[in-house]
PDB file of N, CA and C in Angstrom:
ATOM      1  N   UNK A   1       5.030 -33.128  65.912  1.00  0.00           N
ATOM      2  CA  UNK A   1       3.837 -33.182  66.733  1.00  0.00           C
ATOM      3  C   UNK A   1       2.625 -32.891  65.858  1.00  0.00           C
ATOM      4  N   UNK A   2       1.916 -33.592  66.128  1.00  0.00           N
ATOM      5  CA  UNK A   2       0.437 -33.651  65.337  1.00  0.00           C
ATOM      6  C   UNK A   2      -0.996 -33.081  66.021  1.00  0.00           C
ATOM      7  N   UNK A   3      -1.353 -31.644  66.118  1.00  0.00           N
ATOM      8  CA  UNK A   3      -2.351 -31.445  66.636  1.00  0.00           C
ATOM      9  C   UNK A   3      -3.933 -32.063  66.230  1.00  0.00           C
ATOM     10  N   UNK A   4      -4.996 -32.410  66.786  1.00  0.00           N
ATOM     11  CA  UNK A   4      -5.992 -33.122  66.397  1.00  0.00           C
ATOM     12  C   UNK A   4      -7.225 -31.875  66.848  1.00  0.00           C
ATOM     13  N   UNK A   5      -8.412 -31.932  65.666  1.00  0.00           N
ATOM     14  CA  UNK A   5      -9.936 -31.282  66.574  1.00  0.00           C
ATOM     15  C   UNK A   5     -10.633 -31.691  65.825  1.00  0.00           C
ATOM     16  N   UNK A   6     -11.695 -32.127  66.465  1.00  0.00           N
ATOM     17  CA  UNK A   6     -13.096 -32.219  65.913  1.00  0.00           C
ATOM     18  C   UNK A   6     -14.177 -30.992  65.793  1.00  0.00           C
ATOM     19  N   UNK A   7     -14.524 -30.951  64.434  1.00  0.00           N
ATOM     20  CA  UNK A   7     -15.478 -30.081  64.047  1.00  0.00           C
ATOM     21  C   UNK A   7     -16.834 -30.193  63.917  1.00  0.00           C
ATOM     22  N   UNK A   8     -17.894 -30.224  64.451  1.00  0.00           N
ATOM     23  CA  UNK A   8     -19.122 -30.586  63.641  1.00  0.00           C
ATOM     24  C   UNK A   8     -19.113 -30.617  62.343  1.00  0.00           C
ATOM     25  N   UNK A   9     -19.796 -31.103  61.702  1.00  0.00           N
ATOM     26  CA  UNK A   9     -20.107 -31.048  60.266  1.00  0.00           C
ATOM     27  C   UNK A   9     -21.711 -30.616  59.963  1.00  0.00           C
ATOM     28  N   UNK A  10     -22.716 -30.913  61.116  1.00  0.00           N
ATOM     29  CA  UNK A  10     -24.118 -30.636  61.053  1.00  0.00           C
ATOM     30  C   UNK A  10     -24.599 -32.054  60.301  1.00  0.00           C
ATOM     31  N   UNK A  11     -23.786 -33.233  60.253  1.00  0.00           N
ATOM     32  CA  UNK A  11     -24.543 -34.769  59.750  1.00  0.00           C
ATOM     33  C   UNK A  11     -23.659 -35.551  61.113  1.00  0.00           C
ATOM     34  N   UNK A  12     -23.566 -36.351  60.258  1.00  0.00           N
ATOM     35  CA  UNK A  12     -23.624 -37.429  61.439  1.00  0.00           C
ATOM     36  C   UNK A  12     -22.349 -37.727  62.024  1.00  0.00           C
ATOM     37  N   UNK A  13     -21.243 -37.150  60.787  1.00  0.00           N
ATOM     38  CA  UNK A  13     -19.970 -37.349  60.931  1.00  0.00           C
ATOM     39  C   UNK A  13     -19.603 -35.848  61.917  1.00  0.00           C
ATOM     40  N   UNK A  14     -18.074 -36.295  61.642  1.00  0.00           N
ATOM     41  CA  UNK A  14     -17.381 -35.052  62.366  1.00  0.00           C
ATOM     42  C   UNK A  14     -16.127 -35.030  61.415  1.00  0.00           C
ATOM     43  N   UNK A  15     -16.095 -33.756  61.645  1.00  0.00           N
ATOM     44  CA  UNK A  15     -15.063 -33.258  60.732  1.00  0.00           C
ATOM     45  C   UNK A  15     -13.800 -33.083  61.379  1.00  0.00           C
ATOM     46  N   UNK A  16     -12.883 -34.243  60.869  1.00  0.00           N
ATOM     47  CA  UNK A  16     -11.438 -34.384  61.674  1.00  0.00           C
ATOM     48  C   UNK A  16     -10.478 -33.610  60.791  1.00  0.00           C
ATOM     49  N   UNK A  17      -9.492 -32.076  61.705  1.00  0.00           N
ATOM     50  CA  UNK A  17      -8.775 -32.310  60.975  1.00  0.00           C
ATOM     51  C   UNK A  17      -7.236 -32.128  61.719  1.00  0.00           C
ATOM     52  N   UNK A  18      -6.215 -32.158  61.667  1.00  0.00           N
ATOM     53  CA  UNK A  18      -4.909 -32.273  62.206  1.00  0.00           C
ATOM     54  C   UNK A  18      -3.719 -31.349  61.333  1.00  0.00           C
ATOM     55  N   UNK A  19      -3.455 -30.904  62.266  1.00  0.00           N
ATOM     56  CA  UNK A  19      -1.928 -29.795  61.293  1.00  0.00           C
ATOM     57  C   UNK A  19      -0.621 -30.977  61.651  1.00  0.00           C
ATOM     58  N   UNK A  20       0.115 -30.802  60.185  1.00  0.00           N
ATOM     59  CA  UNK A  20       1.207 -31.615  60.424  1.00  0.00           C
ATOM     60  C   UNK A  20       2.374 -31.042  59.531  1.00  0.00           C
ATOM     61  N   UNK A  21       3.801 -31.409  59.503  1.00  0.00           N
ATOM     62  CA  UNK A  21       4.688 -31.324  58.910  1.00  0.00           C
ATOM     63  C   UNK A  21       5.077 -31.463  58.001  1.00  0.00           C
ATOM     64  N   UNK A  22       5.450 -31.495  56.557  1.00  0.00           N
ATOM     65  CA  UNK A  22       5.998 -31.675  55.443  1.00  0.00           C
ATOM     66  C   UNK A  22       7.085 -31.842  55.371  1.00  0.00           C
ATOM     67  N   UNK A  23       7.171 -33.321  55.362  1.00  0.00           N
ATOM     68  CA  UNK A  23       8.753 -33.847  55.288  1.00  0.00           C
ATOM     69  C   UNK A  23       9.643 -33.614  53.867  1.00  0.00           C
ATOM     70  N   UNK A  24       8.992 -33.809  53.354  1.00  0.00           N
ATOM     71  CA  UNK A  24       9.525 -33.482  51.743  1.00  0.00           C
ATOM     72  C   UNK A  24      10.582 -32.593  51.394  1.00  0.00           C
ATOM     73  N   UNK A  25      12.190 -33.260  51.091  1.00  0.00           N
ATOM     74  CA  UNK A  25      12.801 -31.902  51.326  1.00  0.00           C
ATOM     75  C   UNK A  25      13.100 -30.828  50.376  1.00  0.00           C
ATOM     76  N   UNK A  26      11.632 -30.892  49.118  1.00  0.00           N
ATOM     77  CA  UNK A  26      11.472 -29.845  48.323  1.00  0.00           C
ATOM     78  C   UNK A  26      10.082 -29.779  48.711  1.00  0.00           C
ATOM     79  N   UNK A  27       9.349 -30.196  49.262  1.00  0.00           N
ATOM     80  CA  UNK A  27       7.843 -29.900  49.795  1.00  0.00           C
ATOM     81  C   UNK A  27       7.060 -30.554  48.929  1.00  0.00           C
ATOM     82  N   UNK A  28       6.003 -29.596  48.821  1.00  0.00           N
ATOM     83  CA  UNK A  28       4.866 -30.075  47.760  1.00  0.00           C
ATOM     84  C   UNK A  28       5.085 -29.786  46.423  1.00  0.00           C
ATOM     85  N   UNK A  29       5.691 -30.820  45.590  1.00  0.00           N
ATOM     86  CA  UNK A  29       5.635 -30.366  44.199  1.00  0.00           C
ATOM     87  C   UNK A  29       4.963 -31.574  43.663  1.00  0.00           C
ATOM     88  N   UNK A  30       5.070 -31.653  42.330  1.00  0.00           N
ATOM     89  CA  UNK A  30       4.568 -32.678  41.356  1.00  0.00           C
ATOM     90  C   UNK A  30       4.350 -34.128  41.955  1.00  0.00           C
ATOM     91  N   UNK A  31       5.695 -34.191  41.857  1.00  0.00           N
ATOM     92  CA  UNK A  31       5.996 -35.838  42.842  1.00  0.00           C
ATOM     93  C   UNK A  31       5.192 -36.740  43.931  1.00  0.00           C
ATOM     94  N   UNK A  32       5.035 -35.062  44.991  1.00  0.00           N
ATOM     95  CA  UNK A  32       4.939 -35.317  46.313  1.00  0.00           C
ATOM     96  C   UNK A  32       3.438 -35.126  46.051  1.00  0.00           C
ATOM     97  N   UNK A  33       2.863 -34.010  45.142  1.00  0.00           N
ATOM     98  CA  UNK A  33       0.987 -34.314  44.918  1.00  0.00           C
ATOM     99  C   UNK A  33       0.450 -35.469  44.196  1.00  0.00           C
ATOM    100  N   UNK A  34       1.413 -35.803  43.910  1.00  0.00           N
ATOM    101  CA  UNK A  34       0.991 -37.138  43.134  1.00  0.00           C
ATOM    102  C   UNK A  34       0.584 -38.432  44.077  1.00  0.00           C
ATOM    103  N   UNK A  35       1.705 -38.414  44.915  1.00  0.00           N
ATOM    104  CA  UNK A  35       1.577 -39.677  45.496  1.00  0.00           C
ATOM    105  C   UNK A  35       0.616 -39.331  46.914  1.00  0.00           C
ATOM    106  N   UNK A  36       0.404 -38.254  47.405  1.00  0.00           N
ATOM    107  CA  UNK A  36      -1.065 -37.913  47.982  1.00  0.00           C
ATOM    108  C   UNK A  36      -2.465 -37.856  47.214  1.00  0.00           C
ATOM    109  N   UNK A  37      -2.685 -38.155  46.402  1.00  0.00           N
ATOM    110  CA  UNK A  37      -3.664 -38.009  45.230  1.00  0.00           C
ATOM    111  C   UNK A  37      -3.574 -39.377  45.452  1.00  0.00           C
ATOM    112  N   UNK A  38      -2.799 -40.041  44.784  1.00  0.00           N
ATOM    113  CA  UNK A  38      -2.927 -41.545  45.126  1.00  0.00           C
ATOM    114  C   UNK A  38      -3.617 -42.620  46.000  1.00  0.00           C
ATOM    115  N   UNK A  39      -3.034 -41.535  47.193  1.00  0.00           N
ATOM    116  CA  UNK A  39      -3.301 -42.180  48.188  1.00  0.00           C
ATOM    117  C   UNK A  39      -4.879 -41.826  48.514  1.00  0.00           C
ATOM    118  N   UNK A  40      -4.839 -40.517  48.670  1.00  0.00           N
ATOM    119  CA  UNK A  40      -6.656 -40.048  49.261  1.00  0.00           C
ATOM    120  C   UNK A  40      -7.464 -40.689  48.309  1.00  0.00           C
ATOM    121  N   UNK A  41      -6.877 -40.849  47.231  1.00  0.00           N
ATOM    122  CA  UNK A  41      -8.318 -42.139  46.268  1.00  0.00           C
ATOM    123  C   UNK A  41      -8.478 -43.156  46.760  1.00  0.00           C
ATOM    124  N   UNK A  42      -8.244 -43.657  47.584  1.00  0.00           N
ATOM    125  CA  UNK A  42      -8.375 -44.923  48.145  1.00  0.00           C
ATOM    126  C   UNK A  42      -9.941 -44.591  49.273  1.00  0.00           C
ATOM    127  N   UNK A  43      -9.641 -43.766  49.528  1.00  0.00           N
ATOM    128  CA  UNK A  43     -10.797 -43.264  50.323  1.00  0.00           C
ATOM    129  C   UNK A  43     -12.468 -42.659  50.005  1.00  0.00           C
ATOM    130  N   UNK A  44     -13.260 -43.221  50.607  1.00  0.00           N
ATOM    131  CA  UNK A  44     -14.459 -42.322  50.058  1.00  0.00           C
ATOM    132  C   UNK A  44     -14.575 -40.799  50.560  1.00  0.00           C
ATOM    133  N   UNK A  45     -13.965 -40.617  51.576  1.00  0.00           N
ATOM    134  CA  UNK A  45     -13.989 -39.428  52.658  1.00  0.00           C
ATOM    135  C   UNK A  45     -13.439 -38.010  51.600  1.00  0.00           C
ATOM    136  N   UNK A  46     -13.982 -37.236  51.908  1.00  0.00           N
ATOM    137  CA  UNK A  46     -13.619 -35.901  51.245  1.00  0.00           C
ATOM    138  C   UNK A  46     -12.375 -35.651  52.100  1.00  0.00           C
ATOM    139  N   UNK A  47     -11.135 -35.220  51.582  1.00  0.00           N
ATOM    140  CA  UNK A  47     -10.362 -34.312  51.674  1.00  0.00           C
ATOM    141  C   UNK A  47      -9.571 -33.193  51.602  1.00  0.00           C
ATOM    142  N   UNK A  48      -9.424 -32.615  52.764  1.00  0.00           N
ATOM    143  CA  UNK A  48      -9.052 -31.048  52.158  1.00  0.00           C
ATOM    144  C   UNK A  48      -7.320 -30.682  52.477  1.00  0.00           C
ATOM    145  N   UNK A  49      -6.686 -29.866  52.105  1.00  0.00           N
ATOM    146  CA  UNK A  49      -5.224 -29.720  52.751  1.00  0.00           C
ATOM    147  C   UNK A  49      -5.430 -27.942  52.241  1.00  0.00           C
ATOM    148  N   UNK A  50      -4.657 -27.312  54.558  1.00  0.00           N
ATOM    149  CA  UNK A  50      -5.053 -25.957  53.686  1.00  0.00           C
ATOM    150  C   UNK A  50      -3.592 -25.674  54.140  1.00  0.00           C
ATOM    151  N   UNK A  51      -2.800 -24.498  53.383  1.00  0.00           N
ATOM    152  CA  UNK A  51      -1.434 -23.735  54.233  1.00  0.00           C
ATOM    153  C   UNK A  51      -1.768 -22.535  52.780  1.00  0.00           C
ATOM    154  N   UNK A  52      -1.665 -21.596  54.543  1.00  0.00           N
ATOM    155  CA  UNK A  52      -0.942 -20.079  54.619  1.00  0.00           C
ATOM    156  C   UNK A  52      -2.685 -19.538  54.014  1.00  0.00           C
ATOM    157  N   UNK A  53      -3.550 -19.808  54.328  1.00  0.00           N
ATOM    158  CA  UNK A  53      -5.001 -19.173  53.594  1.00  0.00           C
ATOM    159  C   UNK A  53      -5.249 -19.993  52.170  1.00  0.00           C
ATOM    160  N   UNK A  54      -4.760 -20.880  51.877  1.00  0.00           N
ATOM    161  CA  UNK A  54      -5.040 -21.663  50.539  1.00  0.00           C
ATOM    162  C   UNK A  54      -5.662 -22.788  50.930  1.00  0.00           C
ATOM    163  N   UNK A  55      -6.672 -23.489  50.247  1.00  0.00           N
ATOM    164  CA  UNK A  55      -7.031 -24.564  50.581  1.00  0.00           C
ATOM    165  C   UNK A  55      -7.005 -25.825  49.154  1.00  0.00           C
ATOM    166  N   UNK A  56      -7.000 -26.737  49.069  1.00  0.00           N
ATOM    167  CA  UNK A  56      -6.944 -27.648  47.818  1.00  0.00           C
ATOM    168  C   UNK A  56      -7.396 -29.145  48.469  1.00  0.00           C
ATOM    169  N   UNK A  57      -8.398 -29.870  47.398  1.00  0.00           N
ATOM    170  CA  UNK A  57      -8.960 -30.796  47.216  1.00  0.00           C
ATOM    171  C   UNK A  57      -7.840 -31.925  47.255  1.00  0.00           C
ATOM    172  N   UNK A  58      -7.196 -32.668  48.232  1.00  0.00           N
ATOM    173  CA  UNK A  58      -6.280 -33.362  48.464  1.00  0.00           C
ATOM    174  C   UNK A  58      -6.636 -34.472  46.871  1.00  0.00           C
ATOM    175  N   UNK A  59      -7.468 -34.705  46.415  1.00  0.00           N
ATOM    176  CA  UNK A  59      -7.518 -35.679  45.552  1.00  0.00           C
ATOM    177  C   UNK A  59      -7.133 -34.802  43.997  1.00  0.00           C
ATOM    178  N   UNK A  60      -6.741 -33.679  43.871  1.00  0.00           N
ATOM    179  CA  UNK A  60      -6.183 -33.057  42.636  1.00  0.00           C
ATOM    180  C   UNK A  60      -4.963 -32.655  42.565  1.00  0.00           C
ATOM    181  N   UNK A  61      -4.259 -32.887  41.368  1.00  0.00           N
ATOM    182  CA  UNK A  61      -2.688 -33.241  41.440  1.00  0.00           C
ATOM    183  C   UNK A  61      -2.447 -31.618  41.610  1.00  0.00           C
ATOM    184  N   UNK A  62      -3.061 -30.526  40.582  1.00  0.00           N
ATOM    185  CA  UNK A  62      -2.627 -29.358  40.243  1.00  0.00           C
ATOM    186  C   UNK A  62      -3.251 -28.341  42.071  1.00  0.00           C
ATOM    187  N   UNK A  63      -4.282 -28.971  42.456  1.00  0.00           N
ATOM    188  CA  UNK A  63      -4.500 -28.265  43.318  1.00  0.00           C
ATOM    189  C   UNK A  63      -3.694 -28.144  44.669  1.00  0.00           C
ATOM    190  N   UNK A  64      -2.974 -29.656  44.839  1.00  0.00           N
ATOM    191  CA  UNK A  64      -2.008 -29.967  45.529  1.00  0.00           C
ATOM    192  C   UNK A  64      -0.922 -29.031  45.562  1.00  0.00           C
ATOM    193  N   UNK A  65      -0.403 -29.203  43.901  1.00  0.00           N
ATOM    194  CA  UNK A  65       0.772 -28.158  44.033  1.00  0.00           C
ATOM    195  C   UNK A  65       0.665 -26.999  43.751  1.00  0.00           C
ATOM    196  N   UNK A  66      -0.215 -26.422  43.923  1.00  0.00           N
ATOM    197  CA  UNK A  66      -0.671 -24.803  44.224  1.00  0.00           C
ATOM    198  C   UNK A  66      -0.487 -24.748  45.435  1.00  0.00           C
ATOM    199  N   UNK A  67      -0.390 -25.258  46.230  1.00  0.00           N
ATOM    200  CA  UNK A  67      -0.540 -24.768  47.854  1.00  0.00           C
ATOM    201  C   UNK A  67       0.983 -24.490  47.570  1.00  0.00           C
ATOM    202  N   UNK A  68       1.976 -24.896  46.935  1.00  0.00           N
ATOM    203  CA  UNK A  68       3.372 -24.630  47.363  1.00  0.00           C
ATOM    204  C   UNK A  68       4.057 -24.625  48.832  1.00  0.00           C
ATOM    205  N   UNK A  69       3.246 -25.846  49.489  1.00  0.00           N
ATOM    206  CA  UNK A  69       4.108 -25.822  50.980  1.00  0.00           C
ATOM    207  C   UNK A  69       5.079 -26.174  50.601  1.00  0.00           C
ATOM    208  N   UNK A  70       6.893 -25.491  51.579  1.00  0.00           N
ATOM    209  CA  UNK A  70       7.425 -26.095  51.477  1.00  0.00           C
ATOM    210  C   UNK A  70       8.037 -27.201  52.841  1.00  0.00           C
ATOM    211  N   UNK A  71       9.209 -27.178  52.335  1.00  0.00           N
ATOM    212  CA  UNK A  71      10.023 -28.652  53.608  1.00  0.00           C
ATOM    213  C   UNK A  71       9.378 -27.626  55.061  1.00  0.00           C
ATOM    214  N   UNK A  72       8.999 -28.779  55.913  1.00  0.00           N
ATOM    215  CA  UNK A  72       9.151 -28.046  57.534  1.00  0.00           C
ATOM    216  C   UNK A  72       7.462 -27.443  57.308  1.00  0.00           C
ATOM    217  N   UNK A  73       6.616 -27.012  56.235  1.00  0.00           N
ATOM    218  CA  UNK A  73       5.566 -26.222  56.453  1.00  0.00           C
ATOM    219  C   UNK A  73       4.705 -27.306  57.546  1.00  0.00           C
ATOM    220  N   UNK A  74       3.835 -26.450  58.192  1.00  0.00           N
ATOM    221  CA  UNK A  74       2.963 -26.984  58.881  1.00  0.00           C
ATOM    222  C   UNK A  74       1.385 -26.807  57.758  1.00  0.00           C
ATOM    223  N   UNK A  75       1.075 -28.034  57.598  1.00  0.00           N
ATOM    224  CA  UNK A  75      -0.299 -27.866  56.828  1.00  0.00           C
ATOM    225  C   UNK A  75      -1.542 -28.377  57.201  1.00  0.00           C
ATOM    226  N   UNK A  76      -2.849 -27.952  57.232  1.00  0.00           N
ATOM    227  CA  UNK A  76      -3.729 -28.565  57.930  1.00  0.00           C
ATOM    228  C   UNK A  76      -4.441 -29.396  57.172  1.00  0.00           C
ATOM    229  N   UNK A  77      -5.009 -30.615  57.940  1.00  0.00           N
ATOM    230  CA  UNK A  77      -6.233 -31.734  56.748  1.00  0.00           C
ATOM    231  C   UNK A  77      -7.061 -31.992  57.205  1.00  0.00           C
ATOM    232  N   UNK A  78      -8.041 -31.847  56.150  1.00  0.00           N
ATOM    233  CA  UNK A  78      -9.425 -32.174  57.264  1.00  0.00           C
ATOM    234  C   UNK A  78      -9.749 -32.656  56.128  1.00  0.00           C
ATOM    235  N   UNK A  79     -10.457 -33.814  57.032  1.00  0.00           N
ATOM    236  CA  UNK A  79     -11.144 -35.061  56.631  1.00  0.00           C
ATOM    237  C   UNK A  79     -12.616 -35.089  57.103  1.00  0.00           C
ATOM    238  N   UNK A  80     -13.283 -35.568  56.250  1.00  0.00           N
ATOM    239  CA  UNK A  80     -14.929 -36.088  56.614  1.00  0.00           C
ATOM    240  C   UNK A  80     -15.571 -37.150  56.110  1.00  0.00           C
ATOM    241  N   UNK A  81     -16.066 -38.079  56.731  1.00  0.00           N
ATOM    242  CA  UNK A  81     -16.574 -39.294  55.557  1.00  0.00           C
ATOM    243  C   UNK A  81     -16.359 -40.503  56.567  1.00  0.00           C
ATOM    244  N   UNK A  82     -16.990 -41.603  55.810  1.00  0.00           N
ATOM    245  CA  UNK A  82     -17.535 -43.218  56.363  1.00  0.00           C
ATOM    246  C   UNK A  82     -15.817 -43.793  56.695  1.00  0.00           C
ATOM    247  N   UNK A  83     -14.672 -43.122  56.131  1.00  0.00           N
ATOM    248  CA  UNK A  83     -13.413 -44.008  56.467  1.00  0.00           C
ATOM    249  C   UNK A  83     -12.297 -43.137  57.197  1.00  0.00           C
ATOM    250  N   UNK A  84     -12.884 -41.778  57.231  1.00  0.00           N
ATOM    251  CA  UNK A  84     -12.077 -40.611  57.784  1.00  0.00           C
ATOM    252  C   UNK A  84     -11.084 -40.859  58.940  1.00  0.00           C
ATOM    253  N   UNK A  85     -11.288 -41.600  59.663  1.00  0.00           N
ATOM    254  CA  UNK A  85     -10.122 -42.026  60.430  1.00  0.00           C
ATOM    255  C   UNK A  85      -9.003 -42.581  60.514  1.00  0.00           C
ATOM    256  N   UNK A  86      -9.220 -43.811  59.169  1.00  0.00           N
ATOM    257  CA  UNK A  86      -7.617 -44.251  58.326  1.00  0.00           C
ATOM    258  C   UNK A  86      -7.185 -43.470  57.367  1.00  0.00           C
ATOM    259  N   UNK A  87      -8.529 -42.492  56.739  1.00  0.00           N
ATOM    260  CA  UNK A  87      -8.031 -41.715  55.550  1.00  0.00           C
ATOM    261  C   UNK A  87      -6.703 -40.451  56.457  1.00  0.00           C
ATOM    262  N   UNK A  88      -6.969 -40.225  57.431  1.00  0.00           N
ATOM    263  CA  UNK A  88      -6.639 -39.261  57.965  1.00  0.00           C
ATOM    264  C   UNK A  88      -5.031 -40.145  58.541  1.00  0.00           C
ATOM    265  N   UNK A  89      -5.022 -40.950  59.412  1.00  0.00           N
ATOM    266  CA  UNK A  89      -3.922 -41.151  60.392  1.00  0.00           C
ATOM    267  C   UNK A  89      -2.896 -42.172  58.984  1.00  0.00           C
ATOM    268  N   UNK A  90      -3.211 -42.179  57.415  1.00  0.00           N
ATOM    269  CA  UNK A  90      -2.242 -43.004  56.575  1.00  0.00           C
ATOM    270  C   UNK A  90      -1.958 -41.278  55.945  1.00  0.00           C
ATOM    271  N   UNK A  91      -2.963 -40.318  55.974  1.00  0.00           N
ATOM    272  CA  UNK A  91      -2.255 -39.098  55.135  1.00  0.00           C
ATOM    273  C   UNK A  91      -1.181 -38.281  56.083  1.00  0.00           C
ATOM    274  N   UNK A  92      -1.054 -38.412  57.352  1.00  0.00           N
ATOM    275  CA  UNK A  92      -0.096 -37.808  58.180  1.00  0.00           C
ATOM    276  C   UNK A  92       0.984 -38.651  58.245  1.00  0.00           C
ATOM    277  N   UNK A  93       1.003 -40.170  58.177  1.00  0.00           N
ATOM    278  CA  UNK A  93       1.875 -40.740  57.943  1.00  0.00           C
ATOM    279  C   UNK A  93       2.854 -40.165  56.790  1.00  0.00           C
ATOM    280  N   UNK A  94       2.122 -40.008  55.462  1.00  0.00           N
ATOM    281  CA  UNK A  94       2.319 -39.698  54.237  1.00  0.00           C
ATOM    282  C   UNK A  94       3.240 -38.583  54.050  1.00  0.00           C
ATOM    283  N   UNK A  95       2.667 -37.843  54.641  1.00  0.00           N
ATOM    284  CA  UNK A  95       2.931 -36.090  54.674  1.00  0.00           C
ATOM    285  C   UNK A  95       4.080 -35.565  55.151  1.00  0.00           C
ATOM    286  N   UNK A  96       4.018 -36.565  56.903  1.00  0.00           N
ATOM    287  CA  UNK A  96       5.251 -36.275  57.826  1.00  0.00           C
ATOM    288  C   UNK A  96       5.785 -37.110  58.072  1.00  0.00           C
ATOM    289  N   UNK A  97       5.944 -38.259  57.041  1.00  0.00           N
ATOM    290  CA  UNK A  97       7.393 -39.311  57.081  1.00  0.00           C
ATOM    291  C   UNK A  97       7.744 -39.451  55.746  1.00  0.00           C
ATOM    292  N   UNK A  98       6.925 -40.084  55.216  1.00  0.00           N
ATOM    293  CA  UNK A  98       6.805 -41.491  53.760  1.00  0.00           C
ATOM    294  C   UNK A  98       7.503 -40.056  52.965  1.00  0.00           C
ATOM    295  N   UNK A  99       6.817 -38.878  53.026  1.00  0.00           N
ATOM    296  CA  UNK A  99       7.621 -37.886  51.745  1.00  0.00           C
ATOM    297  C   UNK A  99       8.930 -38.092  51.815  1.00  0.00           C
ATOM    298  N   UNK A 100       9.396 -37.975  52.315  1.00  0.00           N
ATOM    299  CA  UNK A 100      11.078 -37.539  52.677  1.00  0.00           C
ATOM    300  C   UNK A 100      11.672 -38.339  52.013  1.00  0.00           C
ATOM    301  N   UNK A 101      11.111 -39.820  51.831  1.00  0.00           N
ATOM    302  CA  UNK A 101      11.660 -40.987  51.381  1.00  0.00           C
ATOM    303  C   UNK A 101      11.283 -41.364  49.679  1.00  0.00           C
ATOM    304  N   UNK A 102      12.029 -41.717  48.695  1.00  0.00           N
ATOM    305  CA  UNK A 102      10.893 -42.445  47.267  1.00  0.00           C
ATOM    306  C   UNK A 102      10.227 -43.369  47.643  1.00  0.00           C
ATOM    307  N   UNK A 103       9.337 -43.166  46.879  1.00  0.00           N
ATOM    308  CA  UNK A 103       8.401 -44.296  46.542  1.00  0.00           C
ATOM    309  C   UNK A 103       8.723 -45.612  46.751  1.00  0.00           C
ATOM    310  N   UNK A 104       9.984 -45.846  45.990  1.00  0.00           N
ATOM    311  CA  UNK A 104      10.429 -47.148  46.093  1.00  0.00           C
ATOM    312  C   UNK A 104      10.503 -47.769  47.814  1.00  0.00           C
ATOM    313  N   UNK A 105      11.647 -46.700  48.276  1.00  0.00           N
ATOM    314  CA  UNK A 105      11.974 -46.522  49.674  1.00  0.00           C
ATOM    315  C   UNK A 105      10.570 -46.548  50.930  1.00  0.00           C
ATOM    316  N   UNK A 106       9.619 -46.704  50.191  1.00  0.00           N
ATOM    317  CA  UNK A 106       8.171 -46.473  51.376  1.00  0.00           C
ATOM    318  C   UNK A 106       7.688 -47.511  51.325  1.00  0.00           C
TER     319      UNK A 106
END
């Protein structure tokens, strides 16, 4: 289950962000920040990913795997920006399915 809220931001946007699951069944390591890094470059939208009081710049490999979520964590993302709405509903895809699976396999 995917909770959703909108935040002001004080511009024009709104700041979306959603807690979701970590399918990954070693979590967030190297691998799994990599291919989220990947992906949020595609986007102009700032992204953030926070678990347990940590927060990290979804677009940095090392900051990724500092959060050390693991399998099952619930992690939150917030998104802001001109594409924030696909950036957001392809990174929950990402997070709480596509991990679980390789690369190849996605």
């Amino acid at each position: 289950m995917h909770r959703v809220k909108d935040r002001p931001t004080g511009k024009d946007d709104e700041l979306k962000t959603i807690m979701t699951t970590v399918a990954d069944p070693v979590g967030f390591h190297l691998r799994a920040a990599g291919r989220i890094v990947k992906l949020t470059k595609l986007f102009q939208s700032e992204v953030t990913i926070r678990y347990q009081g940590r927060v990290a710049n979804a677009k940095s490999i090392m900051g990724l795997a500092s959060l050390a979520a693991e399998y099952g964590a619930e992690v939150e993302i917030e998104v802001a920006g001109p594409d924030e709405a696909d950036a957001l509903a392809r990174l929950v895809k990402l997070i709480s399915e596509d991990l679980a699976h390789s690369e190849e396999d996605a």
